[in-house]
N, C-alpha and C. Protein backbone atom coordinates (compact mmCIF):
# COMPACT_ATOMS: atom_id res chain seq x y z
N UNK A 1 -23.27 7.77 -8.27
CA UNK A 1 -22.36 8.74 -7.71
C UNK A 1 -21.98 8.32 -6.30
N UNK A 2 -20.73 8.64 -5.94
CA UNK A 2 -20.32 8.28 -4.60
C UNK A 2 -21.02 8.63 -3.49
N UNK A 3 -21.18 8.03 -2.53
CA UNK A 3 -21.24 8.56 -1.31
C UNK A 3 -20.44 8.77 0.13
N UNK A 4 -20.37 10.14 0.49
CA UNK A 4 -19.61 10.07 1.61
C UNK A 4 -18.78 8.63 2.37
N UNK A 5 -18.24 8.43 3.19
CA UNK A 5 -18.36 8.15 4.10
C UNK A 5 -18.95 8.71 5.37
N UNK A 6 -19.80 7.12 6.35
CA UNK A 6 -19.98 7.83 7.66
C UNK A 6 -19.92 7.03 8.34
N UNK A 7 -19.89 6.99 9.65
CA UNK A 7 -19.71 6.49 10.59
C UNK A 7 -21.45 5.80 11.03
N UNK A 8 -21.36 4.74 11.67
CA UNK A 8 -22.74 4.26 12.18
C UNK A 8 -23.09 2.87 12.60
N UNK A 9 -24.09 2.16 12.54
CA UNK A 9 -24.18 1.02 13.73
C UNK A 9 -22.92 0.01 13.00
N UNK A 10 -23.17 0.37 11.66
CA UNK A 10 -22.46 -1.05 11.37
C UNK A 10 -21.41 -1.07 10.97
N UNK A 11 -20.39 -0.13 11.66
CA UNK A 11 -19.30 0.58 11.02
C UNK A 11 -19.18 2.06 9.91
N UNK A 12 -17.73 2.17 9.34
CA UNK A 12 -17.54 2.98 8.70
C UNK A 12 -17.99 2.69 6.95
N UNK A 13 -19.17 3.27 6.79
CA UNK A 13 -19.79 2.89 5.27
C UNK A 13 -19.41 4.02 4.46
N UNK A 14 -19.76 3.65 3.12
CA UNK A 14 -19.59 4.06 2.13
C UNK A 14 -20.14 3.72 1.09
N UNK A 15 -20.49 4.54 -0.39
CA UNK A 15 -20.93 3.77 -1.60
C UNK A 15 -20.19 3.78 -2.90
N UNK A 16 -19.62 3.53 -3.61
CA UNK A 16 -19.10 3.50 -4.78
C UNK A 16 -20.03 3.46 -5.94
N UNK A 17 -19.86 3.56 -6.70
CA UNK A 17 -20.55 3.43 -8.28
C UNK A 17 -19.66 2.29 -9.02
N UNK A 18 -19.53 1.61 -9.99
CA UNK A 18 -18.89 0.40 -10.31
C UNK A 18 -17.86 1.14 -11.15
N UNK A 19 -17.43 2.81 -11.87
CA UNK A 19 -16.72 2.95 -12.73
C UNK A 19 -15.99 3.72 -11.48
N UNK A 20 -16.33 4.23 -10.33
CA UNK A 20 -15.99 4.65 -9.74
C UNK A 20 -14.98 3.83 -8.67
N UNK A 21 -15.24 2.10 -8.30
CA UNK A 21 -14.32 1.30 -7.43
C UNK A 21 -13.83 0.74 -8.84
N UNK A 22 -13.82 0.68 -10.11
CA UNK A 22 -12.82 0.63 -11.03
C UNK A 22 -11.34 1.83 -11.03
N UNK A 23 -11.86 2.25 -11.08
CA UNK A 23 -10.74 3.91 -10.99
C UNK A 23 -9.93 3.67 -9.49
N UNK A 24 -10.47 2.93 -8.31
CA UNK A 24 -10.12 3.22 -7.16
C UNK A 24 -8.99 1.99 -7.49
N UNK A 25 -9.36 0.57 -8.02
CA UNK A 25 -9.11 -0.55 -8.01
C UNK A 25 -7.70 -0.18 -8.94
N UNK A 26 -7.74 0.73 -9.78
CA UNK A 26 -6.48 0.86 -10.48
C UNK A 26 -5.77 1.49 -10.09
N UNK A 27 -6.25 2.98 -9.28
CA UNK A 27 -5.13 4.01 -8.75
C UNK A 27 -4.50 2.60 -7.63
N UNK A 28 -5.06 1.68 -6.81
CA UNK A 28 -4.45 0.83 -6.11
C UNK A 28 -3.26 0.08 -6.54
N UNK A 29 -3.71 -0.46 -7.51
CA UNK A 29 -2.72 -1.60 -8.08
C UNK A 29 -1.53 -0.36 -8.99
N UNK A 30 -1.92 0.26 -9.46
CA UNK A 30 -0.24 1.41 -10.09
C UNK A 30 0.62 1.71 -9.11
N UNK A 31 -0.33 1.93 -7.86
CA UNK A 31 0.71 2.17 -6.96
C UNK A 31 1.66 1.13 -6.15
N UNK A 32 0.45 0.29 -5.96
CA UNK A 32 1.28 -1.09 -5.21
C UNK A 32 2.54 -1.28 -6.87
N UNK A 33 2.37 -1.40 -7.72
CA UNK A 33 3.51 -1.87 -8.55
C UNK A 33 4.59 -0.84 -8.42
N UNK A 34 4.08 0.50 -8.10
CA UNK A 34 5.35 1.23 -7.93
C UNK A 34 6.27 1.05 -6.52
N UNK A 35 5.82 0.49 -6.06
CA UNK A 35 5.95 0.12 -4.19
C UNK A 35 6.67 -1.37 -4.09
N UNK A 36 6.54 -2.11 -5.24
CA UNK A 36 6.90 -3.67 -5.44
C UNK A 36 8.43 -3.56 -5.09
N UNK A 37 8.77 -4.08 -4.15
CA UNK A 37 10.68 -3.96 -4.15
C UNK A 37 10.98 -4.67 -5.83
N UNK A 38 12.03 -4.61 -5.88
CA UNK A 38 12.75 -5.14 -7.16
C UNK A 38 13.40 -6.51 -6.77
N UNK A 39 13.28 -7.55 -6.98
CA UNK A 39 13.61 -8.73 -6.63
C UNK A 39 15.17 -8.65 -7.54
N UNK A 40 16.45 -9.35 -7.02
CA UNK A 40 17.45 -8.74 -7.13
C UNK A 40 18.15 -10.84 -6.74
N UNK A 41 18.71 -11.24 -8.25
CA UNK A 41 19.62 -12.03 -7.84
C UNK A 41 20.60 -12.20 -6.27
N UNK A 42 20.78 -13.17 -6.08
CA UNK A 42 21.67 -13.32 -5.11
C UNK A 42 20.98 -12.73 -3.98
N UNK A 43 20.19 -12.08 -3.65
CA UNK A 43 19.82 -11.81 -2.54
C UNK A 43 19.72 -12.47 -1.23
N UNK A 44 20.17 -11.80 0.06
CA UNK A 44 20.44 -12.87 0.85
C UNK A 44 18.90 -12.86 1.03
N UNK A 45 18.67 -14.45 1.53
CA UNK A 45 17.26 -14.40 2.20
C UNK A 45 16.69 -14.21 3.61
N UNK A 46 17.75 -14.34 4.52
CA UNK A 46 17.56 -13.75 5.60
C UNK A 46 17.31 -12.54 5.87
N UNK A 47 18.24 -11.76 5.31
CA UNK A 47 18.27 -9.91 5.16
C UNK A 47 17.03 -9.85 4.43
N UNK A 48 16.40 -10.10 3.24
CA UNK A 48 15.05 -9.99 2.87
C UNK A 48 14.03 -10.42 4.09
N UNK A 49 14.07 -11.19 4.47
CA UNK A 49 13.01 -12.28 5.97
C UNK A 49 12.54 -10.66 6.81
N UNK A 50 14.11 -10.80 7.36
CA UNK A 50 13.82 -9.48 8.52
C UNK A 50 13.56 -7.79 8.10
N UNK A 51 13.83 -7.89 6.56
CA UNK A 51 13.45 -6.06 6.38
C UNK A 51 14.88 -5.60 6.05
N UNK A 52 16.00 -6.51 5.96
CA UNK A 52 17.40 -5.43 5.65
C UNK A 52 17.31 -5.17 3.56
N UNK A 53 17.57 -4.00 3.74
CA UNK A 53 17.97 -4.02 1.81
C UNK A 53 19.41 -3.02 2.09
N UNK A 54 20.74 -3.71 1.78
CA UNK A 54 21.84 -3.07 1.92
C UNK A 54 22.49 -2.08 0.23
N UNK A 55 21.35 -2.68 -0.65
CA UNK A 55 21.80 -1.74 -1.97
C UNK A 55 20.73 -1.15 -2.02
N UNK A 56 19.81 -0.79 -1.17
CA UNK A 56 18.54 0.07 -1.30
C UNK A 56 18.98 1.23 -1.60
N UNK A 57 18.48 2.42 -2.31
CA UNK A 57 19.34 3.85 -2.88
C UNK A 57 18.00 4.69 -2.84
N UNK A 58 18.03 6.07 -2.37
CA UNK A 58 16.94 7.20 -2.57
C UNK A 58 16.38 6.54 -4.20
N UNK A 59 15.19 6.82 -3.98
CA UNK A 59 14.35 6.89 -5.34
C UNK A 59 14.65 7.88 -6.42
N UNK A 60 14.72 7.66 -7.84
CA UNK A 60 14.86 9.28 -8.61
C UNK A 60 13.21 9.40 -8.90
N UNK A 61 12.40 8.52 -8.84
CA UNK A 61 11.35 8.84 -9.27
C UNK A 61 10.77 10.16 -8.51
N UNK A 62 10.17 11.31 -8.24
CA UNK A 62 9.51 12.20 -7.48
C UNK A 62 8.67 11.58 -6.82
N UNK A 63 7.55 10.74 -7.69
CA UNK A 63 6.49 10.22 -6.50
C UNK A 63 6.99 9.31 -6.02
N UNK A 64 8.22 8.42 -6.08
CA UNK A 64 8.19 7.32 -5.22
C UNK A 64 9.25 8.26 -4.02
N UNK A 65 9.80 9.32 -4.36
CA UNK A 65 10.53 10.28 -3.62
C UNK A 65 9.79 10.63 -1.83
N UNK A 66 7.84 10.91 -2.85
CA UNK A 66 7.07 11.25 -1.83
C UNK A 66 6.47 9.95 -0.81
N UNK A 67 6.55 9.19 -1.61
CA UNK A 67 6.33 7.60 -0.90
C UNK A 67 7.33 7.18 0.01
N UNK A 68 8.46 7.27 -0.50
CA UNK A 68 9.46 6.83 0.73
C UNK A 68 10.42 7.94 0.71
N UNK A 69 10.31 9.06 1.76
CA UNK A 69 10.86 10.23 1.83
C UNK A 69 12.27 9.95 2.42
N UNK A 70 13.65 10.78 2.39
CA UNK A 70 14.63 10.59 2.99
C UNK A 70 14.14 10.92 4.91
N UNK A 71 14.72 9.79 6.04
CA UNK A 71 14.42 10.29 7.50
C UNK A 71 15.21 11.80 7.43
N UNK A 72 16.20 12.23 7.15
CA UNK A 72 16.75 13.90 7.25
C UNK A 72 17.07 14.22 5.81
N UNK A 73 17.27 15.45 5.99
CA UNK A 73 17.14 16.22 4.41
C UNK A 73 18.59 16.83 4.76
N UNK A 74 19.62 17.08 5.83
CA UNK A 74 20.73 17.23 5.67
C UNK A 74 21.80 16.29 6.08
N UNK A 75 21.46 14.45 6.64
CA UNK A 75 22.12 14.28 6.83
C UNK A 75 21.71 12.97 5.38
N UNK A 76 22.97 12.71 4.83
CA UNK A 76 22.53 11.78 3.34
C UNK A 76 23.28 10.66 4.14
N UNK A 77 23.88 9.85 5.14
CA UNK A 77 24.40 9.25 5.51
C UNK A 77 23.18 8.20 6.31
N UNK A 78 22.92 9.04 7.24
CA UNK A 78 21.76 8.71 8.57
C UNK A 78 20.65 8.23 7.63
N UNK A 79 20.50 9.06 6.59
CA UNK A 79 19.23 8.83 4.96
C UNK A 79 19.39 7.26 4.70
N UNK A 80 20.43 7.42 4.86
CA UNK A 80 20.64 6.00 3.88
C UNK A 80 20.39 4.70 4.74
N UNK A 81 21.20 4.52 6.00
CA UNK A 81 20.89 4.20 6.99
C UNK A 81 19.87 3.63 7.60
N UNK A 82 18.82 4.63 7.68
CA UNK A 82 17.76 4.36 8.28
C UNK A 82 17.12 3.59 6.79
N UNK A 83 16.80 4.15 5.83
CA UNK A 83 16.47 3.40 4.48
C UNK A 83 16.68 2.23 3.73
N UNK A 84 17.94 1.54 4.72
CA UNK A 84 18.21 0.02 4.89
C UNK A 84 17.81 -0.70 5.56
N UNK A 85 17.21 0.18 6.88
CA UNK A 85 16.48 -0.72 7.61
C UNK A 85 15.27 -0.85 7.56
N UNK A 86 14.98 0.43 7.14
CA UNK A 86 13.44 0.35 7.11
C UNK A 86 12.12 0.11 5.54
N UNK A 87 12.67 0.33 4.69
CA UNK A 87 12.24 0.75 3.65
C UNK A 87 11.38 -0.70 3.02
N UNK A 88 12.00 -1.33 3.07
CA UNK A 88 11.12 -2.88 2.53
C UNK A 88 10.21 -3.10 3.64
N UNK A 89 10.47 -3.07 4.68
CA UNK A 89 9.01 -2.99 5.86
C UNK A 89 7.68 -2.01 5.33
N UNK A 90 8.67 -0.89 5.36
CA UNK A 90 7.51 0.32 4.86
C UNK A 90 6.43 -0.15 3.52
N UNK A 91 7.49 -0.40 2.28
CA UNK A 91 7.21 -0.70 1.16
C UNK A 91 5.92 -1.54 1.10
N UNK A 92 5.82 -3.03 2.68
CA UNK A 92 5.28 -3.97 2.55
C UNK A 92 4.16 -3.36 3.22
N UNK A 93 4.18 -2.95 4.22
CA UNK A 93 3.28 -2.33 4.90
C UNK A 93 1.95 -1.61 4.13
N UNK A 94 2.73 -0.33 3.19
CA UNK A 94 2.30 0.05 2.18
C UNK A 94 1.58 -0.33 1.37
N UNK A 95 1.92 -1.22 0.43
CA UNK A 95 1.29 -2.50 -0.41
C UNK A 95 0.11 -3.52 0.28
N UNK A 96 0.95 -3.97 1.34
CA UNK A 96 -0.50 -4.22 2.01
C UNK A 96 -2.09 -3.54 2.27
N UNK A 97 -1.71 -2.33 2.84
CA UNK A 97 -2.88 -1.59 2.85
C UNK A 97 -4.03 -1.32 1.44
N UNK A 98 -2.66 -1.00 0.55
CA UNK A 98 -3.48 -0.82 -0.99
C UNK A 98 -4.08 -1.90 -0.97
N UNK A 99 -3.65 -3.29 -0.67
CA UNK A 99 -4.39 -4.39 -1.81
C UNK A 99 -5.43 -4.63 -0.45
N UNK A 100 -5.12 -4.23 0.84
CA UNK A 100 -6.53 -4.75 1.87
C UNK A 100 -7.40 -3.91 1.25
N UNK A 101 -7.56 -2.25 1.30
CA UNK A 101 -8.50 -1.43 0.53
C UNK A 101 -8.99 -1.99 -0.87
N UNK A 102 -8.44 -2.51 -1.75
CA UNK A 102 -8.66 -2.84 -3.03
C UNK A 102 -9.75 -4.44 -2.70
N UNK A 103 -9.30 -5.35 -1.86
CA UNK A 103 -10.39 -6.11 -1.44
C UNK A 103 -11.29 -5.64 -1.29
N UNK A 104 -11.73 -4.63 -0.61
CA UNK A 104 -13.25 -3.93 -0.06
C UNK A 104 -13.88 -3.55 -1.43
N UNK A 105 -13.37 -3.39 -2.57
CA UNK A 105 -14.14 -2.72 -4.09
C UNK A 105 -15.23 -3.50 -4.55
N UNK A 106 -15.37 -4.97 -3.85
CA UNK A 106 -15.83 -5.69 -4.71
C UNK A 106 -17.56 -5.53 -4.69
N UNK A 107 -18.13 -4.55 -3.66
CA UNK A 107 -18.98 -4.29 -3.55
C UNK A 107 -19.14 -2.61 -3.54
N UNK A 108 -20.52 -2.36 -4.05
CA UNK A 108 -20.81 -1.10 -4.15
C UNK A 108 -21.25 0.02 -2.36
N UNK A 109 -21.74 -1.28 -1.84
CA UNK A 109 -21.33 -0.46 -0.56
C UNK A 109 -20.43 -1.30 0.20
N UNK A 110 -19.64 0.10 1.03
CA UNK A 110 -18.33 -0.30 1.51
C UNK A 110 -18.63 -0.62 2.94
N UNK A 111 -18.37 -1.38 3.79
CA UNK A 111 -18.35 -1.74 5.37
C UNK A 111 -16.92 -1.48 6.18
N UNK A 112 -16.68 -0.44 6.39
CA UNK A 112 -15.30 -0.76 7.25
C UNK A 112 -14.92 -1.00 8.90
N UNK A 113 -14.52 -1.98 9.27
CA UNK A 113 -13.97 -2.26 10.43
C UNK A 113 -12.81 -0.95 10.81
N UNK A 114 -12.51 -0.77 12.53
CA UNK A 114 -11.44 0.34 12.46
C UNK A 114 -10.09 -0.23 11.33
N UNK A 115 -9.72 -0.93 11.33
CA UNK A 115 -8.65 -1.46 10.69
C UNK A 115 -8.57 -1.49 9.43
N UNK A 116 -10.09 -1.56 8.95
CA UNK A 116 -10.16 -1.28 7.27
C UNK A 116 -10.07 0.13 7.28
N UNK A 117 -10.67 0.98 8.17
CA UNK A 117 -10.56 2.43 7.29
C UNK A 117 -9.30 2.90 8.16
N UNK A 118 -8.23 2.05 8.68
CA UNK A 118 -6.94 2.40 8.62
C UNK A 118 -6.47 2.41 7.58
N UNK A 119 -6.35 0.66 6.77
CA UNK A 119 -6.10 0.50 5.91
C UNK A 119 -6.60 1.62 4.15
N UNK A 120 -7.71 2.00 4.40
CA UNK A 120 -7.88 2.89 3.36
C UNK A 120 -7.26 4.04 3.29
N UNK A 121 -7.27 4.88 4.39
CA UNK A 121 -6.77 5.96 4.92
C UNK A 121 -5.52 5.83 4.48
N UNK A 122 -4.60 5.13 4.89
CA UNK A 122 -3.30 4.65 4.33
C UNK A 122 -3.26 4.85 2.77
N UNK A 123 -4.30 4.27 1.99
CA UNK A 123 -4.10 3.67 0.29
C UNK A 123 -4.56 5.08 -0.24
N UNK A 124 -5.82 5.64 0.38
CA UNK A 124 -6.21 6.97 -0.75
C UNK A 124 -4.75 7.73 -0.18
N UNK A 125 -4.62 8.42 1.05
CA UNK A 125 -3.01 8.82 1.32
C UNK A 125 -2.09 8.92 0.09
N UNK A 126 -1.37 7.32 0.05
CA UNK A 126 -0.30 7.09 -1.11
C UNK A 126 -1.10 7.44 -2.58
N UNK A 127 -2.34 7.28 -2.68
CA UNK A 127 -2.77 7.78 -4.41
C UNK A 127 -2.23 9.36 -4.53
N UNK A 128 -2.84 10.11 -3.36
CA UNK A 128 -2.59 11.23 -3.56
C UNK A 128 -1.50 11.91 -3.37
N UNK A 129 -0.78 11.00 -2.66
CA UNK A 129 0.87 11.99 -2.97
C UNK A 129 1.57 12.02 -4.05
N UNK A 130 1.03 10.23 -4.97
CA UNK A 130 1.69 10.07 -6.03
C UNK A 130 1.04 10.74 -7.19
N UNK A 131 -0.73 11.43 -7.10
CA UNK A 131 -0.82 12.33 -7.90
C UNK A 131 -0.80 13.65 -7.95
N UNK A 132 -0.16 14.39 -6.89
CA UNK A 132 -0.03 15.76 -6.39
C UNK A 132 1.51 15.63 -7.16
N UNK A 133 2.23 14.79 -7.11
CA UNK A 133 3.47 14.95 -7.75
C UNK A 133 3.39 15.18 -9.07
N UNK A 134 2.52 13.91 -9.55
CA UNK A 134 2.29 14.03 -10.86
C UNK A 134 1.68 15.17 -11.38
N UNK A 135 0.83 15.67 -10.67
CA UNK A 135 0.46 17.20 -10.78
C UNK A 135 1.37 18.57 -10.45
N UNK A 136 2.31 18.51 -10.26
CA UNK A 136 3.08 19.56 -9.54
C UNK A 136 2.73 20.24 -8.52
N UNK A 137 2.17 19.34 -7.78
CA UNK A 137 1.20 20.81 -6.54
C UNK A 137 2.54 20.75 -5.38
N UNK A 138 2.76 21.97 -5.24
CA UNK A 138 4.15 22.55 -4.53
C UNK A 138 3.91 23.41 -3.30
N UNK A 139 2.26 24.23 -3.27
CA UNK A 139 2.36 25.13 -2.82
C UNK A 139 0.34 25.63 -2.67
N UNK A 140 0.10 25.99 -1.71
CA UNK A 140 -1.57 26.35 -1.60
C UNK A 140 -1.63 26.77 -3.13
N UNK A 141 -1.01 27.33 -4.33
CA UNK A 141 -1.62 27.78 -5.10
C UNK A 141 -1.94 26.58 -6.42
N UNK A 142 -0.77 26.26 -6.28
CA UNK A 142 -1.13 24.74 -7.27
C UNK A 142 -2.47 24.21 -6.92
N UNK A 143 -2.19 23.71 -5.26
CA UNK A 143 -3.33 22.83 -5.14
C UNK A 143 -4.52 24.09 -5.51
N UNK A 144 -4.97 24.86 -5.05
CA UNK A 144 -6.49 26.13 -5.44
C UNK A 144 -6.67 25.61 -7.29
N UNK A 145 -5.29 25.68 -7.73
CA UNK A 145 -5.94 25.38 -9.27
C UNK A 145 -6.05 23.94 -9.38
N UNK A 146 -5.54 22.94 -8.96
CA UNK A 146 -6.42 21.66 -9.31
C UNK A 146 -7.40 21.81 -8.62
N UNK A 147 -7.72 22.00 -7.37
CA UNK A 147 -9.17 21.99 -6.77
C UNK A 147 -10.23 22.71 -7.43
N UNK A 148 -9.92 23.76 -8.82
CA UNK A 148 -11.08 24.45 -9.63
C UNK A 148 -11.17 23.75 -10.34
N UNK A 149 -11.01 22.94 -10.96
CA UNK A 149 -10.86 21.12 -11.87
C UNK A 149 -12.38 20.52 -11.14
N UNK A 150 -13.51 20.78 -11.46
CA UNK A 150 -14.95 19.69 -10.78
C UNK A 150 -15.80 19.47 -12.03
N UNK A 151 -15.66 19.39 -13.38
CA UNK A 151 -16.15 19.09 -13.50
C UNK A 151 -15.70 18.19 -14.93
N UNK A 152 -15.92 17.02 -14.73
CA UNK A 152 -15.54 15.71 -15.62
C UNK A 152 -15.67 15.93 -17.26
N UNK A 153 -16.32 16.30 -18.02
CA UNK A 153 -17.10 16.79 -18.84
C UNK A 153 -15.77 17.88 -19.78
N UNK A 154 -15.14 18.68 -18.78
CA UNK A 154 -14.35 19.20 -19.12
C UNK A 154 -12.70 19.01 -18.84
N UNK A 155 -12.33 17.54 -19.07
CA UNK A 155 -11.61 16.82 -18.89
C UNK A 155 -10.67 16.86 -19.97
N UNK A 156 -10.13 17.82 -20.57
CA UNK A 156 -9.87 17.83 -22.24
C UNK A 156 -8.87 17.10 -22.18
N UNK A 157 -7.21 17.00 -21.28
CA UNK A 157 -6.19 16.56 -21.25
C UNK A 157 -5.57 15.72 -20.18
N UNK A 158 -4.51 15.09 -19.84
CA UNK A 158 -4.18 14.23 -19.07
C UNK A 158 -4.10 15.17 -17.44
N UNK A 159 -3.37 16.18 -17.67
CA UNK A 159 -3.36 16.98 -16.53
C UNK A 159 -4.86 17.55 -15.69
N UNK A 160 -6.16 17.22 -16.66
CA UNK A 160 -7.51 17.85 -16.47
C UNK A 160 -7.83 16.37 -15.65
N UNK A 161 -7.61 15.70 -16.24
CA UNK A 161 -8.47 14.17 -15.44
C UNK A 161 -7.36 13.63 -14.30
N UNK A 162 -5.86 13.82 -14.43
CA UNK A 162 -5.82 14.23 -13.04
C UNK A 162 -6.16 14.76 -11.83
N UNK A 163 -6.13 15.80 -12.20
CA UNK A 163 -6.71 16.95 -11.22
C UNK A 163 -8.67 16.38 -11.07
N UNK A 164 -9.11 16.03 -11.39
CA UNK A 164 -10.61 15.04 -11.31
C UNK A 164 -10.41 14.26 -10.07
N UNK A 165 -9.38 13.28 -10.85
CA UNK A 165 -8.94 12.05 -10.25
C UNK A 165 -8.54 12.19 -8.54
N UNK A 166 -7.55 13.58 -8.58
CA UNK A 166 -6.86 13.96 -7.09
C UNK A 166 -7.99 14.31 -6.20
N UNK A 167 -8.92 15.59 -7.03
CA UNK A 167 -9.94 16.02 -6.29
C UNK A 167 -10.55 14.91 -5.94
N UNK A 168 -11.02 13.77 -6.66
CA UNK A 168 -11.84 12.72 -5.85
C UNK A 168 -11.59 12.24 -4.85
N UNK A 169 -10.08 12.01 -4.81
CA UNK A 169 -9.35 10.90 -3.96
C UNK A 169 -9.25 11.65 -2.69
N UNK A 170 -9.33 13.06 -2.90
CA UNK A 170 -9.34 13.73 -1.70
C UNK A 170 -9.96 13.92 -0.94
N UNK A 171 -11.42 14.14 -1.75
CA UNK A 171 -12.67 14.05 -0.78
C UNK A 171 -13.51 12.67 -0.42
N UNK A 172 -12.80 11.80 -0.72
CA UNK A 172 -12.76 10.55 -0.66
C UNK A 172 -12.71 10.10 1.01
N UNK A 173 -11.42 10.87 0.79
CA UNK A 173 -10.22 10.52 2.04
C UNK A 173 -10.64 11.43 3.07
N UNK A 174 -11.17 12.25 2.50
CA UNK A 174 -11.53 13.75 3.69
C UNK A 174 -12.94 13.40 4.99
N UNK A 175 -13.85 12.17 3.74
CA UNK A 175 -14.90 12.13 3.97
C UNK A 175 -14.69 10.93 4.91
N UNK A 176 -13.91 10.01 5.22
CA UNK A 176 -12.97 8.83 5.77
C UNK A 176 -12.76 8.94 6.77
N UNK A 177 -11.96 10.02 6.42
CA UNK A 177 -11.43 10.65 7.93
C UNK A 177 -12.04 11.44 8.90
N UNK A 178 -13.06 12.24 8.85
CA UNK A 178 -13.93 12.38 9.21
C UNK A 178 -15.23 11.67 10.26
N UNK A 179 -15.47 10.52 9.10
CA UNK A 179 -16.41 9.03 9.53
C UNK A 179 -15.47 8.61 10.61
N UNK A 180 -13.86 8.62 10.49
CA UNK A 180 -13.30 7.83 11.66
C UNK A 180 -13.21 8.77 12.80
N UNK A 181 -13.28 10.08 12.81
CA UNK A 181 -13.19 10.97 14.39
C UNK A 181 -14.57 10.69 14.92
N UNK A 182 -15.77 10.50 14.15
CA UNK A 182 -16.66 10.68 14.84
C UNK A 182 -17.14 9.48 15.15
N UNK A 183 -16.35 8.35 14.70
CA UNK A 183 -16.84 6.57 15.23
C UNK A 183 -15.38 6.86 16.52
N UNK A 184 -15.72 7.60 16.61
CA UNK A 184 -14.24 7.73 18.10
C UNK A 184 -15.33 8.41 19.14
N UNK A 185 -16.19 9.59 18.71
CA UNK A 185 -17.08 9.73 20.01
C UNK A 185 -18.11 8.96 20.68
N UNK A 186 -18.61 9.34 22.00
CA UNK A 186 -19.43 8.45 22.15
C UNK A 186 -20.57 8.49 21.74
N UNK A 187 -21.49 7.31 21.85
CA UNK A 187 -22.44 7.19 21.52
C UNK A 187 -23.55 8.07 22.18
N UNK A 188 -24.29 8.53 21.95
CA UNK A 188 -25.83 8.84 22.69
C UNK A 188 -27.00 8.52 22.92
């Protein structure tokens, strides 16, 4: 069974179980593939080099909606805009983090440098926006009913081992973040 994260001499630790950095190792890689730009004939290669995508378009997917959000919600112009300049940076940025976190699986206890449990912080983050979507959580009440979802056993349907899956990733991330405020105080 997992263990927290915490903070301590030798950094930000942690423990996994092996079915448990399996599950982590995959929510990683679904997402980095959803995050993969689309490699696109003719592309200039310079404009790829520096971060430009000039046929980049809002996502229809919802979770990739929540992954790369529009910069304004009333101006669709400035949206677009800024989403040419920025969005393949983001994308890479993104992807990066997943697959630095997904390096750290290979052991059952975890060691993180500040920069790794940036990098995680970042990857559980993107799992869970892309399964709160997939879950419909809209509103404190959605999330209250996946958060009554604890126990595995009673996993009957896809929406049940979601809601497992989210709850983990959450207290995952909760427990992360946490380990990192208090490797911020001082020592005694």
């Amino acid at each position: 069974m997992a263990k927290a994260f915490k903070s301590g001499l030798k950094g930000i630790t942690g423990f996994l179980e092996p079915a448990e950095r399996d599950l982590l190792r995959s929510l990683f890689s679904d997402v980095i593939s959803m995050l993969e730009p689309e490699e696109r004939e003719g592309q200039d290669p310079l404009a790829a080099l520096i971060g430009l995508d000039m046929d980049v378009a809002e996502p229809s997917d919802r979770a990739m909606k929540r992954l790369l959000p529009n910069v304004s919600k009333d101006d669709v112009g400035a949206s677009l805009e800024f989403r040419q300049l920025t969005e393949r940076s983001l994308r890479e940025t993104k992807t990066g983090a997943l697959r630095a976190a997904a390096l750290d699986l290979d052991k059952d206890e975890i060691i993180l440098t500040p920069q790794g449990a940036k990098h995680w912080s970042m990857a559980l983050n993107d799992v869970r926006l892309v399964l709160a979507e997939r879950l419909d959580i809209r509103d404190e009440a959605d999330a209250d009913h996946v958060h009554r979802m604890q126990d595995w056993s009673q996993a009957e349907d896809v929406e049940s081992y979601l809601a497992l899956v989210y709850n983990f990733a959450t207290w995952l991330q909760e427990s992360l973040v946490q380990a990192m405020l208090q490797s911020l105080e001082p020592r005694r």
